[in-house]
C-alpha atoms as a PDB file:
ATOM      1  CA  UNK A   1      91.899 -47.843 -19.475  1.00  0.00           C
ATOM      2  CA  UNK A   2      91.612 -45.895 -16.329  1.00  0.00           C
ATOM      3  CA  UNK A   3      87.348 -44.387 -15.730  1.00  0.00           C
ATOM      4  CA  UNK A   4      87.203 -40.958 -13.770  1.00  0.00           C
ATOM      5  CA  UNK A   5      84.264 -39.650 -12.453  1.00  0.00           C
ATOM      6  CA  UNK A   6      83.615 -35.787 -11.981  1.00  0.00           C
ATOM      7  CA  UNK A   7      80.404 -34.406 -10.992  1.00  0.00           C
ATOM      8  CA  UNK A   8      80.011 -33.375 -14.893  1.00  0.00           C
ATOM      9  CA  UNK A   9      80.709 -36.202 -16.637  1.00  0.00           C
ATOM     10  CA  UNK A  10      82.130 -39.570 -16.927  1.00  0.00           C
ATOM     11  CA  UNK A  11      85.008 -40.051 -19.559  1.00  0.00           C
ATOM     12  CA  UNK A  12      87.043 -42.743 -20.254  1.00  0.00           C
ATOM     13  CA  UNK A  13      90.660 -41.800 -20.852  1.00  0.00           C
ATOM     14  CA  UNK A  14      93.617 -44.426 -22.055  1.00  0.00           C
ATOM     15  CA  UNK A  15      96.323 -43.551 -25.170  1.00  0.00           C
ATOM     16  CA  UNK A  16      94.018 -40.818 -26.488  1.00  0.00           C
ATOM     17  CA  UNK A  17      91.524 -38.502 -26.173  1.00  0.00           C
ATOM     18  CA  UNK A  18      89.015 -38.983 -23.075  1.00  0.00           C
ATOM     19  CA  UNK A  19      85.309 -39.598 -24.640  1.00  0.00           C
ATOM     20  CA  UNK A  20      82.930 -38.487 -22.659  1.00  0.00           C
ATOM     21  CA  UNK A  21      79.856 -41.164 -21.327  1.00  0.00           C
ATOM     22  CA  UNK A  22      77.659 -38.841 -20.481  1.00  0.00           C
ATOM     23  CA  UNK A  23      76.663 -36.891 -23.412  1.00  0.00           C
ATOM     24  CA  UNK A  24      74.565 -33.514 -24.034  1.00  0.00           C
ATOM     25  CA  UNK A  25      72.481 -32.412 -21.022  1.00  0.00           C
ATOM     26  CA  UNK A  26      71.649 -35.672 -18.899  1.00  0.00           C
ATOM     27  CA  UNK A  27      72.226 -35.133 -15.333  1.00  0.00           C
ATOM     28  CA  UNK A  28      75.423 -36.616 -13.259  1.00  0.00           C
ATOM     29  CA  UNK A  29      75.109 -39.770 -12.247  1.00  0.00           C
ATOM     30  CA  UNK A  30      73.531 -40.098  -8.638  1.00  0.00           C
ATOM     31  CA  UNK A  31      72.095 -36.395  -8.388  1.00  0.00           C
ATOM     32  CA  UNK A  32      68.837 -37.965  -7.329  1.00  0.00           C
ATOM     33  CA  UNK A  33      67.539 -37.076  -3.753  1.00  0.00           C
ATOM     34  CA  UNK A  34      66.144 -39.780  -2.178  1.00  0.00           C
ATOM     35  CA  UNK A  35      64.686 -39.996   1.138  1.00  0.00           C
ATOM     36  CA  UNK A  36      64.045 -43.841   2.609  1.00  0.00           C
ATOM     37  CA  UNK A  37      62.370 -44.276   5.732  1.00  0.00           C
ATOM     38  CA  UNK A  38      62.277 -46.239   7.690  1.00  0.00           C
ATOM     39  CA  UNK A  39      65.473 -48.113   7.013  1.00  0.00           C
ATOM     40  CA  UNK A  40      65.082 -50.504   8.661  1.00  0.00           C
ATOM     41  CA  UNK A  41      61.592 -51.163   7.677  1.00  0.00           C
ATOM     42  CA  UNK A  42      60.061 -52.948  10.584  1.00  0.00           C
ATOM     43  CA  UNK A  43      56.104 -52.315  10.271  1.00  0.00           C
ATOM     44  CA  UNK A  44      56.087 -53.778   6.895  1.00  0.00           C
ATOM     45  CA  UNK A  45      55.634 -50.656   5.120  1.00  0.00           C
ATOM     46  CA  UNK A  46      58.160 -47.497   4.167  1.00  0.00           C
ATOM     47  CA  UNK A  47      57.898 -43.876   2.608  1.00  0.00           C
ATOM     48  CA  UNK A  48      59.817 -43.076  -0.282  1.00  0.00           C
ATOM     49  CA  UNK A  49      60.900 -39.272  -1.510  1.00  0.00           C
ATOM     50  CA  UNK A  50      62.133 -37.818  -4.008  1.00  0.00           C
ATOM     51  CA  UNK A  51      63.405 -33.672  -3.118  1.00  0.00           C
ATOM     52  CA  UNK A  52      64.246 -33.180  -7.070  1.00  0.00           C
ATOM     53  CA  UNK A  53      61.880 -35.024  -8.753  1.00  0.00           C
ATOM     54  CA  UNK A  54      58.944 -37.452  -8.916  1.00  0.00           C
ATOM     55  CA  UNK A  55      58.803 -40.983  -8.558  1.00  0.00           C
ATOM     56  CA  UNK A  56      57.630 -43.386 -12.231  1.00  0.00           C
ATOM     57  CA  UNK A  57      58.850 -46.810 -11.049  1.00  0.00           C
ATOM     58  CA  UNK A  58      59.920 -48.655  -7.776  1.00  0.00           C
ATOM     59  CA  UNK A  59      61.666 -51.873  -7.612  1.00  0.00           C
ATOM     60  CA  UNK A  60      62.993 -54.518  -5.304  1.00  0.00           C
ATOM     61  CA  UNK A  61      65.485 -57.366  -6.235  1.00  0.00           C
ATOM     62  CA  UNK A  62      66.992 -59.884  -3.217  1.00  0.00           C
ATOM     63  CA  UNK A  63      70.495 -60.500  -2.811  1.00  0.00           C
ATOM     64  CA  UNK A  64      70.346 -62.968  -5.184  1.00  0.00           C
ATOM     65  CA  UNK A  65      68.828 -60.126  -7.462  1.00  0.00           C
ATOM     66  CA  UNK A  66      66.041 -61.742  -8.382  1.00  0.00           C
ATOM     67  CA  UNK A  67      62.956 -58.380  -8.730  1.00  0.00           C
ATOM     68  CA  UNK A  68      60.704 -59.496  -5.432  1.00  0.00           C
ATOM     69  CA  UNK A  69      58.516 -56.438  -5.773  1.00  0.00           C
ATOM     70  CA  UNK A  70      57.958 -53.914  -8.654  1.00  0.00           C
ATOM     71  CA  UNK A  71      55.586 -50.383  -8.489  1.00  0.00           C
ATOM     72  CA  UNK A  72      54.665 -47.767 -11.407  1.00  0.00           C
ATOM     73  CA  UNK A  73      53.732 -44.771 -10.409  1.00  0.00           C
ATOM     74  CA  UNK A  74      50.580 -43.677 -13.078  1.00  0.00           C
ATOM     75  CA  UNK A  75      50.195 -40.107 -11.397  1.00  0.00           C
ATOM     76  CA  UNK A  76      53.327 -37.751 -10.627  1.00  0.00           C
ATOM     77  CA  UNK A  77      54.588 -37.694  -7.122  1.00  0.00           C
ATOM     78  CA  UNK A  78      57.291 -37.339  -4.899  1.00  0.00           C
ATOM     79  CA  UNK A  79      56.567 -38.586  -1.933  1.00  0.00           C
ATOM     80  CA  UNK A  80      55.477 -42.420  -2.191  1.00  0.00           C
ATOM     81  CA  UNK A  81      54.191 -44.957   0.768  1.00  0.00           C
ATOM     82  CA  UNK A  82      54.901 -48.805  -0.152  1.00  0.00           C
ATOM     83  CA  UNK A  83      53.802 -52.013   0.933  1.00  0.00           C
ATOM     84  CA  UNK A  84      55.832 -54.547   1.368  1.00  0.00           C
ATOM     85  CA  UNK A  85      53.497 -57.582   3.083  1.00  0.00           C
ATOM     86  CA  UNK A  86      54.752 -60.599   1.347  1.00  0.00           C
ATOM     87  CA  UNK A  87      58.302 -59.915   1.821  1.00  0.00           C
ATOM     88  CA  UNK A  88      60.555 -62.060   4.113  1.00  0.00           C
ATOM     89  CA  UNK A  89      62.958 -60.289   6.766  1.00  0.00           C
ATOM     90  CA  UNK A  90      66.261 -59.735   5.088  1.00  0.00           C
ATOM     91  CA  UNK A  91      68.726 -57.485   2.776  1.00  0.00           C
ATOM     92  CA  UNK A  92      67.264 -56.218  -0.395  1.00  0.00           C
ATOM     93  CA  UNK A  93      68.012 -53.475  -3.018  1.00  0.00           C
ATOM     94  CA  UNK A  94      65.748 -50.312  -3.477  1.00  0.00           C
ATOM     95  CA  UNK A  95      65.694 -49.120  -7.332  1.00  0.00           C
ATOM     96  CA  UNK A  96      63.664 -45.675  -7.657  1.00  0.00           C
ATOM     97  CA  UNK A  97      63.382 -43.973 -10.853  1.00  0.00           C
ATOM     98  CA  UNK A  98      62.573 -40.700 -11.474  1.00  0.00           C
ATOM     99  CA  UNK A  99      60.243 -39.574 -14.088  1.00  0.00           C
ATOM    100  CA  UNK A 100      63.521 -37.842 -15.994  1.00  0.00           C
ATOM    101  CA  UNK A 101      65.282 -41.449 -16.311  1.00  0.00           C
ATOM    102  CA  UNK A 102      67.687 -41.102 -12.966  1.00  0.00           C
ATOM    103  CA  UNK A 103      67.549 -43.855 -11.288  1.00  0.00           C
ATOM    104  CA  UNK A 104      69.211 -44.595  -7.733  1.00  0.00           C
ATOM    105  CA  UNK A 105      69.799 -47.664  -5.872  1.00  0.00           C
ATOM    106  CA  UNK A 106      70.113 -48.097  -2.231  1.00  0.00           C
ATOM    107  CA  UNK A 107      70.529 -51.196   0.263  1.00  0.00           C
ATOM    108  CA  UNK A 108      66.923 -51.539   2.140  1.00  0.00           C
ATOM    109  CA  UNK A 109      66.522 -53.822   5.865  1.00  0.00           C
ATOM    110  CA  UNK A 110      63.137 -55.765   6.142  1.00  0.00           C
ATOM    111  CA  UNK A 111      62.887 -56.695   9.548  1.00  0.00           C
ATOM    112  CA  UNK A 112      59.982 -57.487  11.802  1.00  0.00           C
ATOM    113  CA  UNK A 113      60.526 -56.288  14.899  1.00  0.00           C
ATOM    114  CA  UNK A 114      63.557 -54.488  16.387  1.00  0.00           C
END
């Protein structure tokens, strides 16, 4: 079974018809366009942004990923500051969702100084 990925859909194609994974109107996967910065974070603190969209949730998982540090947004907004004080320096993963249930992931640096 052989998955291609088009910026329509996602189908699945093997001895028969392709089915497609991404049914009705949802959006591709990873049309969300998110803004991190600074990455590396080195103050302890980064702005999130969203060009299409506004933020609902914000997660962080370690390498190991294990969810270090998890945000709801209650209000609708696309442009988010986050505080990150308890965190150790290291590698972690960004989750943002969007209020329309796109979600993308990105690698984020927690350093504290350059």
């Amino acid at each position: 079974m052989v998955a291609f990925l088009t910026m329509s859909a996602l189908t699945v194609s093997g001895t028969g018809n392709a089915i497609p994974l991404n049914p009705g109107n949802e959006r591709p996967l990873n049309q969300l366009e998110l803004k991190v910065f600074p990455n590396p974070v080195l103050q302890k603190q980064f702005t999130i942004e969203l060009s299409n969209g506004n933020i609902s949730e914000i997660s962080i998982a370690n390498i190991a990923g294990q969810q270090v540090f998890m945000q709801k947004c209650t209000s609708p907004e696309n442009r988010v500051t986050v505080k990150i004080q308890a965190l150790p320096d290291g590698i972690y993963f960004l989750k943002v969702s969007s209020v329309n249930n796109v979600a993308k992931t990105i690698k984020l640096l927690v350093r504290s100084s350059q």
